[in-house]
C-alpha atoms as a PDB file:
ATOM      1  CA  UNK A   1      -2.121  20.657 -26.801  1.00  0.00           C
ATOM      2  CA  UNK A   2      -3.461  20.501 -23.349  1.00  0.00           C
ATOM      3  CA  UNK A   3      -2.342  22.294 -20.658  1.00  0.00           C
ATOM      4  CA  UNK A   4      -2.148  20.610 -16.987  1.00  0.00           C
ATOM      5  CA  UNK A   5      -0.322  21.380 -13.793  1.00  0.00           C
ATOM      6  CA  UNK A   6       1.261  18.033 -13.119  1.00  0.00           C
ATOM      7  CA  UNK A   7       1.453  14.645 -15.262  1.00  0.00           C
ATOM      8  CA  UNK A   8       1.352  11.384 -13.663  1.00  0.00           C
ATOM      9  CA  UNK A   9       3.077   8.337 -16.048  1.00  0.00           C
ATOM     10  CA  UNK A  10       1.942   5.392 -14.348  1.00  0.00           C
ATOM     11  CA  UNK A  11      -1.613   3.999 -13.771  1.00  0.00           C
ATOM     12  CA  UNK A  12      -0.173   1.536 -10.784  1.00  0.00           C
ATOM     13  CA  UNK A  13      -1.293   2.197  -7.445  1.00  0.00           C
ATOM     14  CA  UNK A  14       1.410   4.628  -6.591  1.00  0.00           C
ATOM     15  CA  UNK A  15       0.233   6.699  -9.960  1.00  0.00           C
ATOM     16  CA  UNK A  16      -3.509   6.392  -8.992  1.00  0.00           C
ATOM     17  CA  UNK A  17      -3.034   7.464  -5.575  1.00  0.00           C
ATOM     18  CA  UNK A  18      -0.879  10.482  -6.660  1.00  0.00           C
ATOM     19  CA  UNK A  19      -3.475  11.762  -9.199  1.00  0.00           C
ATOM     20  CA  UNK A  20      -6.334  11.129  -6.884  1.00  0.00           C
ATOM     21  CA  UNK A  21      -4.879  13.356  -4.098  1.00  0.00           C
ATOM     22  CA  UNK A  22      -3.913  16.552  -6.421  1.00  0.00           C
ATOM     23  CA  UNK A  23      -6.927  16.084  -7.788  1.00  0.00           C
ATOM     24  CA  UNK A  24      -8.369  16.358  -4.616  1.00  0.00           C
ATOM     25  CA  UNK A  25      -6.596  19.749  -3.920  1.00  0.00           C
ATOM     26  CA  UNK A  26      -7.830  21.495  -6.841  1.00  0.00           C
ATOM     27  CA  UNK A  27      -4.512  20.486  -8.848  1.00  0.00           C
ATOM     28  CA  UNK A  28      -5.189  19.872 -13.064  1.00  0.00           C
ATOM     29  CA  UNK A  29      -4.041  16.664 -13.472  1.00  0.00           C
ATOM     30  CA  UNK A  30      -3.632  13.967 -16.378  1.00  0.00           C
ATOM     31  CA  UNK A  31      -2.515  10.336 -15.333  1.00  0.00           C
ATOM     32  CA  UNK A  32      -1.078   8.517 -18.710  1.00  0.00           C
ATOM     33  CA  UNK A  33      -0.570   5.155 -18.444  1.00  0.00           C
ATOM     34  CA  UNK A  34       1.259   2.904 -21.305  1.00  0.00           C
ATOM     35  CA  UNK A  35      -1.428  -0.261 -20.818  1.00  0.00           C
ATOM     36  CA  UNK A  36      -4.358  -0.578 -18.831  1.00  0.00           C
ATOM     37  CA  UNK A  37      -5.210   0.855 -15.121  1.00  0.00           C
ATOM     38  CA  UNK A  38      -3.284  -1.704 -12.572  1.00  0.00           C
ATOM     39  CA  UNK A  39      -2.023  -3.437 -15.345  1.00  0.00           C
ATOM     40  CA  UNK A  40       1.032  -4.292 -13.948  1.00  0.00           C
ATOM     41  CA  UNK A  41       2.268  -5.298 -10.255  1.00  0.00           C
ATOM     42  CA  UNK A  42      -0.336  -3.417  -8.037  1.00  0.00           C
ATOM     43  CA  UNK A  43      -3.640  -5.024 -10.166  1.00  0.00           C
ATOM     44  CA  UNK A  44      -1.947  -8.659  -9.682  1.00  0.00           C
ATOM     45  CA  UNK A  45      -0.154  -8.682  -5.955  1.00  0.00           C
ATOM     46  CA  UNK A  46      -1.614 -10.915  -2.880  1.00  0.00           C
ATOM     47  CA  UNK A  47      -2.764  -7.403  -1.154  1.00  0.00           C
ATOM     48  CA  UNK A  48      -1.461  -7.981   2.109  1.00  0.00           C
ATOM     49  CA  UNK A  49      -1.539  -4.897   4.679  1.00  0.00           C
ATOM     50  CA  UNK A  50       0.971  -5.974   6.958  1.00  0.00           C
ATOM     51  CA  UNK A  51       2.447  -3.325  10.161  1.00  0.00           C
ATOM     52  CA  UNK A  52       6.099  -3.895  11.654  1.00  0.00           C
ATOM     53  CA  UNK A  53       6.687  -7.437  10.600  1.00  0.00           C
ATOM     54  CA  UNK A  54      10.065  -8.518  10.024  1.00  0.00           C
ATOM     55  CA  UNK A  55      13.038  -9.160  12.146  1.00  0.00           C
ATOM     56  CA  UNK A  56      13.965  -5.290  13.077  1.00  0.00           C
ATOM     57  CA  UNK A  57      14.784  -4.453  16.870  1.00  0.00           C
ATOM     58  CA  UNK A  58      16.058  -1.053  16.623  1.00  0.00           C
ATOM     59  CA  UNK A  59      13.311   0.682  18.321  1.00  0.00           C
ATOM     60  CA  UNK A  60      13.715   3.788  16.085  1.00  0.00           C
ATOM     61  CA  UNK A  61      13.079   1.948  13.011  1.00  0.00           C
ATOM     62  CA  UNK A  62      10.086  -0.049  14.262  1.00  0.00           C
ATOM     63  CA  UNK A  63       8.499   3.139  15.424  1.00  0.00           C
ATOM     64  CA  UNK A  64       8.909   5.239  12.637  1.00  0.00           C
ATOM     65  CA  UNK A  65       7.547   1.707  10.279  1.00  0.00           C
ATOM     66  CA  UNK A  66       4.838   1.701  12.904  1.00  0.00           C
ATOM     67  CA  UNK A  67       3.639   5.739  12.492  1.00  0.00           C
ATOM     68  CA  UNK A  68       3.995   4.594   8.675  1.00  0.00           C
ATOM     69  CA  UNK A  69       1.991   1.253   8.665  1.00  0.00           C
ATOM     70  CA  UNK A  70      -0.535   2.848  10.921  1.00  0.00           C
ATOM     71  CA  UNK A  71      -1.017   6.054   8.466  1.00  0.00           C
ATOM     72  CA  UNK A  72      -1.653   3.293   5.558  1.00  0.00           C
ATOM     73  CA  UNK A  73      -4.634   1.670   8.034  1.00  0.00           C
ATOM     74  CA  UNK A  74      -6.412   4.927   8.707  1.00  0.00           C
ATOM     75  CA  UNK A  75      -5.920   6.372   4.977  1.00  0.00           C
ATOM     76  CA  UNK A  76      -7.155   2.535   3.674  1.00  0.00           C
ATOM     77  CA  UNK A  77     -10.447   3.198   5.915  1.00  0.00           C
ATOM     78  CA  UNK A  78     -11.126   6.968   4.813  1.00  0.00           C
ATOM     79  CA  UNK A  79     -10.802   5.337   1.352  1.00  0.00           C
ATOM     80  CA  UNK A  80     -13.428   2.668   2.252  1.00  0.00           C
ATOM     81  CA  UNK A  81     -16.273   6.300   3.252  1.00  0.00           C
ATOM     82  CA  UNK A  82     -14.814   8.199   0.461  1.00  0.00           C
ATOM     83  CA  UNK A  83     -14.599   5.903  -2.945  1.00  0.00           C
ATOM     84  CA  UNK A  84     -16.848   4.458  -4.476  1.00  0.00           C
ATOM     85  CA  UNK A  85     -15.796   0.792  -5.091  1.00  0.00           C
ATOM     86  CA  UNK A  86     -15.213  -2.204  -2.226  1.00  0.00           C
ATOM     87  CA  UNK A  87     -11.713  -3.087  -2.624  1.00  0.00           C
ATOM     88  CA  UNK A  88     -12.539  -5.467   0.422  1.00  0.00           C
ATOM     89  CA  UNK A  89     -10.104  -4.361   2.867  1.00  0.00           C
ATOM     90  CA  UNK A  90     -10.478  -6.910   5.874  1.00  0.00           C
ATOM     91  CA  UNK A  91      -8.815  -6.583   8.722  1.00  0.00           C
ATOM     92  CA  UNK A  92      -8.615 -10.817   9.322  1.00  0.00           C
ATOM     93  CA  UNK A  93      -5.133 -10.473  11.572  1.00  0.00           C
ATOM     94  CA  UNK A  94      -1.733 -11.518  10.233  1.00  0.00           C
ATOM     95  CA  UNK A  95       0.616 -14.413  11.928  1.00  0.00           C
ATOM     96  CA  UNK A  96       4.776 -14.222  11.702  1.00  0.00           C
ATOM     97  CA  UNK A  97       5.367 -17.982  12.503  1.00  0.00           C
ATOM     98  CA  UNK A  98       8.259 -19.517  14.185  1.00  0.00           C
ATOM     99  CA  UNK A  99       9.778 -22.809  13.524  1.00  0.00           C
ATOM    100  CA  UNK A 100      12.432 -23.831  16.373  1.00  0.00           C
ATOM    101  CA  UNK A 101      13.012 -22.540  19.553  1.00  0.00           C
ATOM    102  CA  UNK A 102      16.197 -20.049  18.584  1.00  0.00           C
ATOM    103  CA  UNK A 103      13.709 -18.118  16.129  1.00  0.00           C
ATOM    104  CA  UNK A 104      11.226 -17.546  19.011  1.00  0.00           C
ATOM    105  CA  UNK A 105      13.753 -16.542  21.661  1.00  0.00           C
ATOM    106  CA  UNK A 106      14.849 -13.260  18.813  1.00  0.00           C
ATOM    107  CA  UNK A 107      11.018 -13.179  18.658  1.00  0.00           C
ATOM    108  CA  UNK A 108      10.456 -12.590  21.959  1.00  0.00           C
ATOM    109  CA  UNK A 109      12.920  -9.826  22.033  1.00  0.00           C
ATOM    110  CA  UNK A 110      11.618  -8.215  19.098  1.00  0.00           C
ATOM    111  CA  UNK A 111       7.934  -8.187  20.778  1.00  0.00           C
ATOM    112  CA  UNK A 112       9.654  -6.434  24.007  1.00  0.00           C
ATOM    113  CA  UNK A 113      10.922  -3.898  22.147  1.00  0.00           C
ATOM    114  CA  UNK A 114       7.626  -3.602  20.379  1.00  0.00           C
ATOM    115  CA  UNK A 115       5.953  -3.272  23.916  1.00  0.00           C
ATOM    116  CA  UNK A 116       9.026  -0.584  24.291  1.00  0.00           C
ATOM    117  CA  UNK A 117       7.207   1.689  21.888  1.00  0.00           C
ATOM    118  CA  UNK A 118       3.414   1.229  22.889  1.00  0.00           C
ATOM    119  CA  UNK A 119       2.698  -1.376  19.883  1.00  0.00           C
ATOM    120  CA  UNK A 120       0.031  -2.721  21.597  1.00  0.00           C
ATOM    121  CA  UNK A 121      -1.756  -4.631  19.313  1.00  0.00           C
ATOM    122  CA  UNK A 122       0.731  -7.595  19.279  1.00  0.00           C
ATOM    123  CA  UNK A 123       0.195 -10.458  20.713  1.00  0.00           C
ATOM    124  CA  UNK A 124       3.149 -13.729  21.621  1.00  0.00           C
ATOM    125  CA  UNK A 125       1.933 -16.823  21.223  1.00  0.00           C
ATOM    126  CA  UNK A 126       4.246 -19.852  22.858  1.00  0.00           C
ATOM    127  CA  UNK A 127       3.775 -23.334  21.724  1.00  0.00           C
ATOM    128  CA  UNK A 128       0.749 -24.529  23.646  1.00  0.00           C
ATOM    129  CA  UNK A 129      -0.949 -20.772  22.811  1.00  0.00           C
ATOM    130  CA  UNK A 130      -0.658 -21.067  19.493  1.00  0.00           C
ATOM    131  CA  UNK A 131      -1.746 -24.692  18.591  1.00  0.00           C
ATOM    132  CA  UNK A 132      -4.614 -23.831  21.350  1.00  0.00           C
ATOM    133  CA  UNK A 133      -5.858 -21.023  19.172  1.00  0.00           C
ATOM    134  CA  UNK A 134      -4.973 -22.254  15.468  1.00  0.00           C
ATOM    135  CA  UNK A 135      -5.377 -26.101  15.980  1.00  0.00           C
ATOM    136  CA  UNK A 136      -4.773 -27.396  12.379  1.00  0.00           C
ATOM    137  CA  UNK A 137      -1.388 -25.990  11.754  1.00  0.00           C
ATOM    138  CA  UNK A 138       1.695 -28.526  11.940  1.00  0.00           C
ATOM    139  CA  UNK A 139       3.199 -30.098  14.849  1.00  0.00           C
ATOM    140  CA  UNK A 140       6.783 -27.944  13.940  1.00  0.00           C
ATOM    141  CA  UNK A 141       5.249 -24.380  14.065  1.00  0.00           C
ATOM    142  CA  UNK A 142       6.566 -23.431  18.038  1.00  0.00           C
ATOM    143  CA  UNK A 143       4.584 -19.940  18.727  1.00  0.00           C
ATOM    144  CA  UNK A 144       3.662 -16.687  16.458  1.00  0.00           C
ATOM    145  CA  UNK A 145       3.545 -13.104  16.815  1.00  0.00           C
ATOM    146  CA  UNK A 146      -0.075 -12.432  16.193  1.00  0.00           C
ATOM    147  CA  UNK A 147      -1.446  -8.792  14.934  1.00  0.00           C
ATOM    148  CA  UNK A 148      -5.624  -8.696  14.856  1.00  0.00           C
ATOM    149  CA  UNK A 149      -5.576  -5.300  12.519  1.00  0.00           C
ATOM    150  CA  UNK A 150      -3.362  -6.767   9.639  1.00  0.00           C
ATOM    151  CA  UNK A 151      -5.041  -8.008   6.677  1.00  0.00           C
ATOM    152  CA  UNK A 152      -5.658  -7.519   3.133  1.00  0.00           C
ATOM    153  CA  UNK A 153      -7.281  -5.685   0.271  1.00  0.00           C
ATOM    154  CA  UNK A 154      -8.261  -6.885  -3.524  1.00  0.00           C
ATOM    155  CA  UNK A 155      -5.366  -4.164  -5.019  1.00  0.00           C
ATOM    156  CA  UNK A 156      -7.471  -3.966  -8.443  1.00  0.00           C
ATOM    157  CA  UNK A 157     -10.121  -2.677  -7.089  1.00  0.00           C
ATOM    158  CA  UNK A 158      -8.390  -0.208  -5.219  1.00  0.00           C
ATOM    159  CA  UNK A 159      -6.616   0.931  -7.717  1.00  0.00           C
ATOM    160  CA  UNK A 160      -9.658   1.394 -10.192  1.00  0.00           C
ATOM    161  CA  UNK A 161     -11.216   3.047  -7.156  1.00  0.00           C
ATOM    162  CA  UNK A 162      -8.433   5.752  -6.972  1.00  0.00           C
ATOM    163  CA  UNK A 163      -9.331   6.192 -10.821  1.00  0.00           C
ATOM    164  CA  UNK A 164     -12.816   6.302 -10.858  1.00  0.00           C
ATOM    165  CA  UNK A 165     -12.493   9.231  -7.857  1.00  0.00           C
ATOM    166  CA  UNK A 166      -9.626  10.770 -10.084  1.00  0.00           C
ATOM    167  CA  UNK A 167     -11.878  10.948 -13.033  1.00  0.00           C
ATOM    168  CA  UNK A 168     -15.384  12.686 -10.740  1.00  0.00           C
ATOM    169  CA  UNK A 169     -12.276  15.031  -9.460  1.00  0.00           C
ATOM    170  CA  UNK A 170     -11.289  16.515 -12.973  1.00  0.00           C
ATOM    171  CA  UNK A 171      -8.557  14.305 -13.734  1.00  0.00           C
ATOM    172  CA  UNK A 172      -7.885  13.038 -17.014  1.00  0.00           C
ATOM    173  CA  UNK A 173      -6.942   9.316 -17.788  1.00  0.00           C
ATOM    174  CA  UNK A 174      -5.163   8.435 -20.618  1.00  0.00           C
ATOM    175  CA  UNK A 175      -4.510   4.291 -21.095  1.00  0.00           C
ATOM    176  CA  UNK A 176      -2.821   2.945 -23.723  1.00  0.00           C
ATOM    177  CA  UNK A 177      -0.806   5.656 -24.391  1.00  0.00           C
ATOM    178  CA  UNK A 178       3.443   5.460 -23.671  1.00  0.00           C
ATOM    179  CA  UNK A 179       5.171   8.169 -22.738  1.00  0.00           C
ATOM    180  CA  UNK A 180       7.366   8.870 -26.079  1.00  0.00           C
ATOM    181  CA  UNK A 181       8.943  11.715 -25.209  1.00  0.00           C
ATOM    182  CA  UNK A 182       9.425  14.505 -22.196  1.00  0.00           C
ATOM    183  CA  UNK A 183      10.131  17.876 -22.550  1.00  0.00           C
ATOM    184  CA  UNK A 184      12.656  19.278 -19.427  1.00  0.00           C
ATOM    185  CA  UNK A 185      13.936  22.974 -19.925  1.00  0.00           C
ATOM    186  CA  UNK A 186      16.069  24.576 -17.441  1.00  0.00           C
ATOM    187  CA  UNK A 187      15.927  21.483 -15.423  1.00  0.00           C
ATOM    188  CA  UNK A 188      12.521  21.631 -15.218  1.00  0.00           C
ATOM    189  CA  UNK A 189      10.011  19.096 -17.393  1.00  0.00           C
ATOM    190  CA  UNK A 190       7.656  21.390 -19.309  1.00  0.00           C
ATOM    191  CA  UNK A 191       5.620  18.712 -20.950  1.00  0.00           C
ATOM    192  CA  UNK A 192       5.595  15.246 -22.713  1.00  0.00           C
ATOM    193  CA  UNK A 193       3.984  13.694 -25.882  1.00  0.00           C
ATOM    194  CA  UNK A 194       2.291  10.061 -25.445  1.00  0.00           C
ATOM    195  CA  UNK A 195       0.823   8.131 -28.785  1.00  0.00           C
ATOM    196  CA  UNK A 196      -0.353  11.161 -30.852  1.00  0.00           C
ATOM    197  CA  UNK A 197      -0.967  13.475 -27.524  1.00  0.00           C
ATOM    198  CA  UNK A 198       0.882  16.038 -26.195  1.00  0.00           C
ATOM    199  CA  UNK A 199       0.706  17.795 -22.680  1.00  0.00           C
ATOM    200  CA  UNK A 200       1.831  21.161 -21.156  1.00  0.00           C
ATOM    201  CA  UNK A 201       2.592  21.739 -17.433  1.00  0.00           C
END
């Protein structure tokens, strides 16, 4: 029986990120995960790191996205000083694309409201703007919202990142091993067993 002060199930990036963060405040932690680490969605997904796209124009919502969005960016770059694996976060830019004049009229709304709320990294593109800058797309693409600090990340690499900083925190991994059973008294879970192991928290 081991004894730990919080259980993770889960070796996505949600899991890995969790684990890594107690560990990182002095918390006893185990992560268990039922296959490998970032065996499932977050090892396989395009990594995009995208910041207010979409067709919102509440200016509420798009701020508190925004705040969000720009948390991820600055916690994505302490990750890059503090972990020791490239998970190639490049910030290349990010296009929304717009197809016919009615789509870039609601568009241009959206990017005034952006402007409403100090997003200043946006930039409209019209017709002639756009093909100017990005030459080779099609004849029927009619502008763009264009973001310079979007881009992407190889999410596997993260992830194993997370892990690997887990692991030099204290943290125990355990792969390969599905949660079989938890243990919740009083309303509180007290501990779990997972192929042959059992925990305490």
């Amino acid at each position: 029986m081991k004894n730990y002060d919080v259980i993770v199930v889960g070796g996505g990036l949600a899991g890995s990120a969790t684990t890594y963060h107690l560990s990182l405040l002095g918390y006893k932690v185990a992560l268990v995960e039922q296959g490998n680490i970032a065996s499932g969605a977050s090892g396989r997904n395009g990594g995009q790191v995208l910041q207010c796209e979409g067709k919102d124009k509440n200016p509420d919502v798009l701020l508190g996205r925004l705040r969000y969005t720009k948390g991820n960016i600055k916690l994505l770059k302490e990750y890059e000083k503090d972990l020791d694996m490239d998970f190639q976060f490049r910030q290349v830019g990010s296009l929304d694309l717009v197809t016919s004049e009615e789509e870039l009229e609601e568009v241009k709304e959206i990017y005034e409201v952006q402007k409403k709320i100090k997003d200043d990294e946006v930039v409209l593109l019209d017709d002639a703007e756009f093909h100017k800058e990005f030459p080779h797309f099609a004849d029927f693409i009619c502008g763009a919202r264009f973001r310079w600090s979007d881009g992407n990340i190889f999410s596997l690499n993260l992830v194993n990142g997370l892990v690997d900083g887990s692991k030099k925190l204290g943290a125990d991994i355990f792969t390969w091993h599905k949660v079989d059973k938890v243990v919740i008294e009083s309303g509180k879970v007290k501990g779990g067993e997972a192929k042959g192991l059992r925990f305490a928290s």
